[in-house]
PDB file of N, CA and C in Angstrom:
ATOM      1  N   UNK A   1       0.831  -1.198   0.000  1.00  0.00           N
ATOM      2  CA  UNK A   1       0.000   0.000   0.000  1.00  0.00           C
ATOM      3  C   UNK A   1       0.868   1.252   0.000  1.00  0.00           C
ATOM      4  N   UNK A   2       1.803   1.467   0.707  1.00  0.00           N
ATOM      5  CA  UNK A   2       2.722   2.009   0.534  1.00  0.00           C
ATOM      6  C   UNK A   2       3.496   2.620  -0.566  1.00  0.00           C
ATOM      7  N   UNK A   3       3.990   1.840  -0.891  1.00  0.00           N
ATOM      8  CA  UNK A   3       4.525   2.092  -2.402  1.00  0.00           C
ATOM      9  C   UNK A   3       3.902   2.744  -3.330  1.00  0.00           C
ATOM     10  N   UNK A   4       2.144   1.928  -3.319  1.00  0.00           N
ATOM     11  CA  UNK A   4       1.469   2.591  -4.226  1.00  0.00           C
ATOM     12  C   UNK A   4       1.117   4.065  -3.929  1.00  0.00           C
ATOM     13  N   UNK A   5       0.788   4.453  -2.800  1.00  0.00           N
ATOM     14  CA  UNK A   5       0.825   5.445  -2.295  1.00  0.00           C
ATOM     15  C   UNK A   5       2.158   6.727  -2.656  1.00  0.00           C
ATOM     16  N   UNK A   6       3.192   5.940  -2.598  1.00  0.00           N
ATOM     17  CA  UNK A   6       4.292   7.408  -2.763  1.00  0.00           C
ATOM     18  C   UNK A   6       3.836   7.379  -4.612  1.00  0.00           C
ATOM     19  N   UNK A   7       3.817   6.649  -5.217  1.00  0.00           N
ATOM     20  CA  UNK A   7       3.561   6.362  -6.549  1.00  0.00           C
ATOM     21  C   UNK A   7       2.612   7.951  -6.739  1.00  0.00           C
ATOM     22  N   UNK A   8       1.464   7.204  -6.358  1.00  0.00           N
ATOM     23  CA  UNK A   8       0.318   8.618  -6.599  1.00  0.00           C
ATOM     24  C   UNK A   8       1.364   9.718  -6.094  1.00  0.00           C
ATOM     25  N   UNK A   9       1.430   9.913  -5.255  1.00  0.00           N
ATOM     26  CA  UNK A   9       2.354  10.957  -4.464  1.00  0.00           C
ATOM     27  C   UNK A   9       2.905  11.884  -5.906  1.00  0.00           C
ATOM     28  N   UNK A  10       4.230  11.501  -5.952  1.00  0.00           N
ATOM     29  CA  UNK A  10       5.145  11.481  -6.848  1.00  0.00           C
ATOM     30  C   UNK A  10       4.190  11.923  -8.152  1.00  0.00           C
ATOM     31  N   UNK A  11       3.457  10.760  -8.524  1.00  0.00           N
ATOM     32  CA  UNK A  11       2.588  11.321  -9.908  1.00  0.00           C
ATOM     33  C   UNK A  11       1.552  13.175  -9.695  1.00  0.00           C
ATOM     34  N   UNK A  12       1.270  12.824  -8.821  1.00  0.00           N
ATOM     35  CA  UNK A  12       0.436  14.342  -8.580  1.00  0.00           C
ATOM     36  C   UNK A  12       1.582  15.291  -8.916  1.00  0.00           C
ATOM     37  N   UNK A  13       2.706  15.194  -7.782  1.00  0.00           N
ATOM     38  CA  UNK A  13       3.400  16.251  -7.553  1.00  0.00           C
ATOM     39  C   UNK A  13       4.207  16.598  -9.087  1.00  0.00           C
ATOM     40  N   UNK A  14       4.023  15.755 -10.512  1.00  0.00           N
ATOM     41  CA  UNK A  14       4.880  16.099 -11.530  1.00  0.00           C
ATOM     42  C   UNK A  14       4.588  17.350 -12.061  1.00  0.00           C
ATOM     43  N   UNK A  15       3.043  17.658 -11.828  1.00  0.00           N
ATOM     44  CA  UNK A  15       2.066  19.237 -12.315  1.00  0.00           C
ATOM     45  C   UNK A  15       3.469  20.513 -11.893  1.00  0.00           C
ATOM     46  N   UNK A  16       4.280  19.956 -10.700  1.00  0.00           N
ATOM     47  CA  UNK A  16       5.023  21.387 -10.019  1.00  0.00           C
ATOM     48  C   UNK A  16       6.288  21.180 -10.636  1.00  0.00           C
ATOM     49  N   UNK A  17       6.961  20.128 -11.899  1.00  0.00           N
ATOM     50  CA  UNK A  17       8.176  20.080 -12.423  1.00  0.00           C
ATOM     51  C   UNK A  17       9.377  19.791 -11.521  1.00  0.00           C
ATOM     52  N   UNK A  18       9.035  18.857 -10.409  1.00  0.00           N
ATOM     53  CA  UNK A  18      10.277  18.689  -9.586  1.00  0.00           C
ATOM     54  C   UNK A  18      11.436  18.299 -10.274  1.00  0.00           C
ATOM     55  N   UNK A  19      12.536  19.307 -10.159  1.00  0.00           N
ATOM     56  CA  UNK A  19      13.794  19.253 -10.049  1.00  0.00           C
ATOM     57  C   UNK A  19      14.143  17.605  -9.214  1.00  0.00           C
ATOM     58  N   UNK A  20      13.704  17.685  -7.873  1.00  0.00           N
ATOM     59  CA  UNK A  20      14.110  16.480  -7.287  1.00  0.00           C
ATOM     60  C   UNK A  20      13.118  16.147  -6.077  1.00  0.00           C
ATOM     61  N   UNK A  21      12.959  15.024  -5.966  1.00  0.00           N
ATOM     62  CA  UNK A  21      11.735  14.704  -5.152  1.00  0.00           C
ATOM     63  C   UNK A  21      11.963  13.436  -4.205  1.00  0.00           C
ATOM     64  N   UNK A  22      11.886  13.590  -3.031  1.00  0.00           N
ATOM     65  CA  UNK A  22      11.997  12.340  -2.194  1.00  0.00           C
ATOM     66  C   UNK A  22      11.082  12.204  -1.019  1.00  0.00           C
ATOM     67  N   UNK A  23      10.449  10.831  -1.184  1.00  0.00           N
ATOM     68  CA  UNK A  23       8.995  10.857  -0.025  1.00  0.00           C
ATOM     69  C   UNK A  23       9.484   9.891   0.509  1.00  0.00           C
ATOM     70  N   UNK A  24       9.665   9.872   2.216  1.00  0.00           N
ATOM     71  CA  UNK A  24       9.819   8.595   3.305  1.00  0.00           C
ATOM     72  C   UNK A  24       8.531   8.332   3.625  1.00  0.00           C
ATOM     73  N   UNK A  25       8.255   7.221   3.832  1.00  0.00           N
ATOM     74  CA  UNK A  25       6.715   6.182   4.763  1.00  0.00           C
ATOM     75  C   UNK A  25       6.891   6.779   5.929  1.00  0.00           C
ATOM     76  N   UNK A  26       6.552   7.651   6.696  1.00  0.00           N
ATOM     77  CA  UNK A  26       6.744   7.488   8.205  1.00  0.00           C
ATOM     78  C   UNK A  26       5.599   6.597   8.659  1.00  0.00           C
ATOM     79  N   UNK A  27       4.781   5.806   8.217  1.00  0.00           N
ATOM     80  CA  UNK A  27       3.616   4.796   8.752  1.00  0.00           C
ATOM     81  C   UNK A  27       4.070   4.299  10.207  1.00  0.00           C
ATOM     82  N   UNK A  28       5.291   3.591  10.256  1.00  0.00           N
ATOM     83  CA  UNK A  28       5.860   2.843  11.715  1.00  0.00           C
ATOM     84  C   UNK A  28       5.753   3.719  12.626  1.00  0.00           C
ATOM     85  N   UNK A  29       6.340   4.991  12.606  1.00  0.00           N
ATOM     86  CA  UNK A  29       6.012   5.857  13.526  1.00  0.00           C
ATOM     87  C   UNK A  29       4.707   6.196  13.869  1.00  0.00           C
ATOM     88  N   UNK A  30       3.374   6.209  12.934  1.00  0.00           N
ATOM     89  CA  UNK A  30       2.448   6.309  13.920  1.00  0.00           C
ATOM     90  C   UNK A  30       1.625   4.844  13.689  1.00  0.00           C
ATOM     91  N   UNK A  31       1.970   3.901  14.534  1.00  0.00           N
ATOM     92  CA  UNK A  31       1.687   2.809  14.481  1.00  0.00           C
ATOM     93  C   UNK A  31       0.439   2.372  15.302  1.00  0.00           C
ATOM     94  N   UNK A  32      -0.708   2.549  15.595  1.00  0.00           N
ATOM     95  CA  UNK A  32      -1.929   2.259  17.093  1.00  0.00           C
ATOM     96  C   UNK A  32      -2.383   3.784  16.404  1.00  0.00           C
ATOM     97  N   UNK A  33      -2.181   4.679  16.101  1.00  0.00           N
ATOM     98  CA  UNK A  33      -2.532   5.646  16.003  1.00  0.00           C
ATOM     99  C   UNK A  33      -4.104   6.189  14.817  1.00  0.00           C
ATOM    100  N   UNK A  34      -5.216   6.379  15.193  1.00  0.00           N
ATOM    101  CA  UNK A  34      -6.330   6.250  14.843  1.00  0.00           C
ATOM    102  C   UNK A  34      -6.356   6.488  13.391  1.00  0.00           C
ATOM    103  N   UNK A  35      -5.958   8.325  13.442  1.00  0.00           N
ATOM    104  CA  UNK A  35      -6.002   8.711  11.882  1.00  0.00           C
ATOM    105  C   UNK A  35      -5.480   8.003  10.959  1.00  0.00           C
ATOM    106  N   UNK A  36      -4.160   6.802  11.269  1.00  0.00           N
ATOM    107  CA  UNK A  36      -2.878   5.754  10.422  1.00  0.00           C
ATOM    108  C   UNK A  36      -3.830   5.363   9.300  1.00  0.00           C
ATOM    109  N   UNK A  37      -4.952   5.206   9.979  1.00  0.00           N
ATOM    110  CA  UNK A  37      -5.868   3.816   9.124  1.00  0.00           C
ATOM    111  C   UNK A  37      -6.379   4.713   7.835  1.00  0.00           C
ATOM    112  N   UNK A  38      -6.526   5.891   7.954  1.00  0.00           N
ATOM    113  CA  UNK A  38      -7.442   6.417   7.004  1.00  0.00           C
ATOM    114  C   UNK A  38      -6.642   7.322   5.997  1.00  0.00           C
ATOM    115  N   UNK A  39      -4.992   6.680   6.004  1.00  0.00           N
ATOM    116  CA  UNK A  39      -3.890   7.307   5.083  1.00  0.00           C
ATOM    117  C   UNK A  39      -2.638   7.285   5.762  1.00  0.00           C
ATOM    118  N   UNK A  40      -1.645   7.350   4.673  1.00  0.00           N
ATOM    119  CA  UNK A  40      -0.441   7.339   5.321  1.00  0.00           C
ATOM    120  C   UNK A  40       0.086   8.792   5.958  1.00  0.00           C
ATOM    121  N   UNK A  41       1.385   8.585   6.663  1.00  0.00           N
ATOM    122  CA  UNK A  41       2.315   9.394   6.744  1.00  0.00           C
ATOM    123  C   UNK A  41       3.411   9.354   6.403  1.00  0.00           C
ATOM    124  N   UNK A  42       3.456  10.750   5.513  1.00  0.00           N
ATOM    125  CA  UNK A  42       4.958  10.960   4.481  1.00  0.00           C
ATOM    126  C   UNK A  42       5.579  12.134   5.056  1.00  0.00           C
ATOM    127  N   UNK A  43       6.748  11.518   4.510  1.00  0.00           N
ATOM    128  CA  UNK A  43       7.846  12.937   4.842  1.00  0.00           C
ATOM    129  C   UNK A  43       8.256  13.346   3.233  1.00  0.00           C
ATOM    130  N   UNK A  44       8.163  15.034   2.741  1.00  0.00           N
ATOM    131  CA  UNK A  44       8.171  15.241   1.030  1.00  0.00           C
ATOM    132  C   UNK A  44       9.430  16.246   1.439  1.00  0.00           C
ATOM    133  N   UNK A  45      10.555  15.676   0.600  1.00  0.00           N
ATOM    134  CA  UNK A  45      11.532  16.590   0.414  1.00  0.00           C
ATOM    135  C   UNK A  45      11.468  17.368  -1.370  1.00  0.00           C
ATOM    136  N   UNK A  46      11.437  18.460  -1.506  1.00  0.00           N
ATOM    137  CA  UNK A  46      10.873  18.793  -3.247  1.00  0.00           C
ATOM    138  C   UNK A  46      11.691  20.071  -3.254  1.00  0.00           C
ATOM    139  N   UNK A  47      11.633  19.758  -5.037  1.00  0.00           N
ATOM    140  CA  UNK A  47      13.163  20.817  -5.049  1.00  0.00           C
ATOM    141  C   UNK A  47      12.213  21.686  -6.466  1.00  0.00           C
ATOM    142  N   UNK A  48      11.924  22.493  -6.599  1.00  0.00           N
ATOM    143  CA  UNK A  48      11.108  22.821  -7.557  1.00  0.00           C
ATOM    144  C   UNK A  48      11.013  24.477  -8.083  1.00  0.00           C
ATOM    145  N   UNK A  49      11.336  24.641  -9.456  1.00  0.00           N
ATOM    146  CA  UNK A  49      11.429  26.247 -10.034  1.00  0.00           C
ATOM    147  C   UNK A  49       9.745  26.830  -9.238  1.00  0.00           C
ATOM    148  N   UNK A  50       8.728  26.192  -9.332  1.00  0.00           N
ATOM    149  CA  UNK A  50       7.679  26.861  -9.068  1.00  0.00           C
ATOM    150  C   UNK A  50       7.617  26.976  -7.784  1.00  0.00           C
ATOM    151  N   UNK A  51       8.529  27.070  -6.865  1.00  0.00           N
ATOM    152  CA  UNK A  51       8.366  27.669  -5.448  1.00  0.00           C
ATOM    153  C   UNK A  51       9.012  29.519  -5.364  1.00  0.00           C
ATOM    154  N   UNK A  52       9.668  29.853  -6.554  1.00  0.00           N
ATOM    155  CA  UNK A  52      10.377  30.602  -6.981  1.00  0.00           C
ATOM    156  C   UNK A  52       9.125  31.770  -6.906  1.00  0.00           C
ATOM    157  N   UNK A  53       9.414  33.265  -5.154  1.00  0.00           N
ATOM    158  CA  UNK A  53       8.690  33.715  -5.178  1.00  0.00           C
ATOM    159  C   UNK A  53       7.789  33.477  -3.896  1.00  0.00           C
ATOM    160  N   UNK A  54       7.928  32.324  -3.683  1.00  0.00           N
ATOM    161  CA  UNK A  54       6.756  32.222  -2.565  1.00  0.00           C
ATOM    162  C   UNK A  54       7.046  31.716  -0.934  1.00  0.00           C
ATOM    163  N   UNK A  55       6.068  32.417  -0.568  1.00  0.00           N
ATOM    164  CA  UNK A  55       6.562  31.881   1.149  1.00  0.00           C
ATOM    165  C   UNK A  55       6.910  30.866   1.377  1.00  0.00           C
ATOM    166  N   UNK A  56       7.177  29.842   2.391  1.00  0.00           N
ATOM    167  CA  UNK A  56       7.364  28.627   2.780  1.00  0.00           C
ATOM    168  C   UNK A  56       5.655  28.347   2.843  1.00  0.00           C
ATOM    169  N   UNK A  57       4.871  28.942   3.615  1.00  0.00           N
ATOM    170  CA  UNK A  57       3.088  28.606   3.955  1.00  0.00           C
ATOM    171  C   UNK A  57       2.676  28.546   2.502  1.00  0.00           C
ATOM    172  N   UNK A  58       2.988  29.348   1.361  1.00  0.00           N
ATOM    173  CA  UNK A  58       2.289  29.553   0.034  1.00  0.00           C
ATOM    174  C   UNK A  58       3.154  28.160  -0.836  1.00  0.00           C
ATOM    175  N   UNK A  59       4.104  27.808  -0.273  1.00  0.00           N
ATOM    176  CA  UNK A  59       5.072  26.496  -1.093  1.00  0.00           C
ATOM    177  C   UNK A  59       3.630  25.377  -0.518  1.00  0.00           C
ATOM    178  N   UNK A  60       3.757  25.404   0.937  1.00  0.00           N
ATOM    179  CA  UNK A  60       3.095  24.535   1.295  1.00  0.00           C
ATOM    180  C   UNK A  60       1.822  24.597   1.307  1.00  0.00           C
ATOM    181  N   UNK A  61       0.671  25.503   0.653  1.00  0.00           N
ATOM    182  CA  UNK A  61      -0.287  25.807   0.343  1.00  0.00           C
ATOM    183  C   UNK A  61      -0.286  25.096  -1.315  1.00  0.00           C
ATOM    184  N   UNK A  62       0.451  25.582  -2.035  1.00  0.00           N
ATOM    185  CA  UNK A  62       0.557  24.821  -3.275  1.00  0.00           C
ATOM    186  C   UNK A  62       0.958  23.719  -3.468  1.00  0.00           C
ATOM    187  N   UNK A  63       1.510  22.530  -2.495  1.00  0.00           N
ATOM    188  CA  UNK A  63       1.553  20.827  -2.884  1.00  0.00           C
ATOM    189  C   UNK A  63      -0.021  20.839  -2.149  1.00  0.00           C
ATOM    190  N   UNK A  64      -0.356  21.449  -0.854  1.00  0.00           N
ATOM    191  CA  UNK A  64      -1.515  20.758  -0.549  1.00  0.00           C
ATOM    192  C   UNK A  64      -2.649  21.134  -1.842  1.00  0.00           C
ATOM    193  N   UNK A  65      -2.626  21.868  -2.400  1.00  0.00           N
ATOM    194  CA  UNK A  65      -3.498  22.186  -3.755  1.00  0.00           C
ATOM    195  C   UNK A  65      -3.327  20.649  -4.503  1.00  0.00           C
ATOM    196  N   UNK A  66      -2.216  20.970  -4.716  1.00  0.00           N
ATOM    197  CA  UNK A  66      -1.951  19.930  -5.699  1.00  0.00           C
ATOM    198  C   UNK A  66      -2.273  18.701  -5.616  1.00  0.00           C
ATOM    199  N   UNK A  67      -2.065  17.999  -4.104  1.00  0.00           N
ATOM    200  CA  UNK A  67      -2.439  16.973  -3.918  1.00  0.00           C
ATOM    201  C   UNK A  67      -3.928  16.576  -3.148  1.00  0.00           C
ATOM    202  N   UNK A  68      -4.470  17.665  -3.711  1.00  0.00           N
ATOM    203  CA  UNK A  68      -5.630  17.748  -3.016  1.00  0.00           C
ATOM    204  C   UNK A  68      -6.692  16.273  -3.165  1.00  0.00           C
ATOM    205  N   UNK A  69      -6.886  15.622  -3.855  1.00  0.00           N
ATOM    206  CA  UNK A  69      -7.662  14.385  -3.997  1.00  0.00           C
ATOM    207  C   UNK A  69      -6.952  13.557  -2.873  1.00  0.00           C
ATOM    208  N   UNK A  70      -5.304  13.593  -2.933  1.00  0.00           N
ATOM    209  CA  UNK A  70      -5.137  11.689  -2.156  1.00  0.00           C
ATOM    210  C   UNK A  70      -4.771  13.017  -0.874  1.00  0.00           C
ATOM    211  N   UNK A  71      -5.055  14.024  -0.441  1.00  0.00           N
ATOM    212  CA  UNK A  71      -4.905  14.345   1.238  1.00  0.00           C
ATOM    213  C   UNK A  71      -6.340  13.678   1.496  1.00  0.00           C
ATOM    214  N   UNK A  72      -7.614  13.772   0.547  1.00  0.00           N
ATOM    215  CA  UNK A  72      -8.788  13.447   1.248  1.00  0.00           C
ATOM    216  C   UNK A  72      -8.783  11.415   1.459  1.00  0.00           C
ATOM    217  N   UNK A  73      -7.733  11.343   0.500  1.00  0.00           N
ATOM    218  CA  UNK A  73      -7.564   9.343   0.570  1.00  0.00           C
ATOM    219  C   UNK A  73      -6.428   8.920   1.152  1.00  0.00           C
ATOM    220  N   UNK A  74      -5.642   9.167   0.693  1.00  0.00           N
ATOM    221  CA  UNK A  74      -4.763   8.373   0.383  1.00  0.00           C
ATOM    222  C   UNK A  74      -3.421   9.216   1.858  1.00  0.00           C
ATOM    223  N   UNK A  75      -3.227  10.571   2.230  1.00  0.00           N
ATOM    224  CA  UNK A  75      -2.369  10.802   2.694  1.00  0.00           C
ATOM    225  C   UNK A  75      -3.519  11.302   4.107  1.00  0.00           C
ATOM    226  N   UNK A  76      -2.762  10.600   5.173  1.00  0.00           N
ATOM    227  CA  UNK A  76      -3.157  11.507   6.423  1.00  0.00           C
ATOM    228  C   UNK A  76      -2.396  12.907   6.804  1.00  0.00           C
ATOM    229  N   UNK A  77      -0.814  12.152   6.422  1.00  0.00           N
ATOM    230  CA  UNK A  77      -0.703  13.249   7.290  1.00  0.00           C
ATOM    231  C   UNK A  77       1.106  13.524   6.623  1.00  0.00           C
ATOM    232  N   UNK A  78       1.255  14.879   6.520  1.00  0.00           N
ATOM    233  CA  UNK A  78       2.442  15.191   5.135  1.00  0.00           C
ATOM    234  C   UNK A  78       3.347  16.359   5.331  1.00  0.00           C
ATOM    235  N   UNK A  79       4.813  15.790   5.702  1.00  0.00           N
ATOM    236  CA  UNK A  79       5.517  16.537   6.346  1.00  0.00           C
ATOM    237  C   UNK A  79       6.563  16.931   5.205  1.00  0.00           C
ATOM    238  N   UNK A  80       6.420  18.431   5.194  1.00  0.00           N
ATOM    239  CA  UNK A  80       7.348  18.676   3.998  1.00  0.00           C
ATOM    240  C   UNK A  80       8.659  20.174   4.156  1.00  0.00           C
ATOM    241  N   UNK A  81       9.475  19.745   3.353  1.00  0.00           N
ATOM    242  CA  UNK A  81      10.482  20.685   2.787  1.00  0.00           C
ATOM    243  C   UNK A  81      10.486  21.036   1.642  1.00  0.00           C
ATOM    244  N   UNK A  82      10.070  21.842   1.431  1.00  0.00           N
ATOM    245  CA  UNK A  82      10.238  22.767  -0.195  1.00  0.00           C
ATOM    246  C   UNK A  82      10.847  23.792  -0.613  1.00  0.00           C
ATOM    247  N   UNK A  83      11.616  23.612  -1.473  1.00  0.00           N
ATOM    248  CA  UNK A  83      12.779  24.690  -1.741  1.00  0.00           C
ATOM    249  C   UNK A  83      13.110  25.139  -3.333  1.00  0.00           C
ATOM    250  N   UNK A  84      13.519  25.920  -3.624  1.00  0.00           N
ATOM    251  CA  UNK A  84      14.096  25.991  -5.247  1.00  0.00           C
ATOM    252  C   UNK A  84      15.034  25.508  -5.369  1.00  0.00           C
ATOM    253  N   UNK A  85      15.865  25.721  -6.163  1.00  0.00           N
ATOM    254  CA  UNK A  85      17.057  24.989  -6.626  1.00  0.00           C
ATOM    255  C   UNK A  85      17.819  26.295  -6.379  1.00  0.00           C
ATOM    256  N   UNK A  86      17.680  27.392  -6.025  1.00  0.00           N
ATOM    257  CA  UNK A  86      18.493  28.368  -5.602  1.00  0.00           C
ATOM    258  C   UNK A  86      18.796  28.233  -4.328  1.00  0.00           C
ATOM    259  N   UNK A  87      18.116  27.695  -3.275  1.00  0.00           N
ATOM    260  CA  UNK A  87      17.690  27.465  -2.249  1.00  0.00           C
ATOM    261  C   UNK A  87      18.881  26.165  -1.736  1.00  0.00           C
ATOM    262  N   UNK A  88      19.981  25.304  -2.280  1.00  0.00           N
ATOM    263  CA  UNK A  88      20.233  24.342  -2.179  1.00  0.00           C
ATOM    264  C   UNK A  88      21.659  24.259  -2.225  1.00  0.00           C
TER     265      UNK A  88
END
């Protein structure tokens, strides 16, 4: 489930042209934990020209846009770093 999960992940996030993109499972870490069941938890490292301009809240306002279908399925809960490639 997993896998398939960063899959979608990854596929949504191509709309923002990542430069470079890396998603960890944190699932083990919340393991007994209620919300677990109703989506995973990721950690999104994203390296991307279209952050170029914008706050860190407006970076992270625009993947949650983006991934707006699998936050309501597929992701509980989505811990991220977003940066440009100037930024690096």
């Amino acid at each position: 489930m997993s896998a398939m999960r960063i899959k979608l992940i990854k596929k949504g996030l191509e709309k923002l042209n990542p430069k470079n993109i890396e998603i960890e499972d944190e699932g083990h870490l919340h393991v007994g934990h209620a919300g677990a069941k109703s989506g995973g938890h990721f950690k999104l490292s994203i390296v991307s020209e279209s952050f170029n301009g914008l706050s860190q809240i407006n970076r992270h306002k625009l993947i949650y846009k983006t991934l707006d279908e699998l936050m309501k399925t597929e992701i509980h809960a989505l811990s991220i770093s977003a940066k440009t490639p100037s930024e690096l």
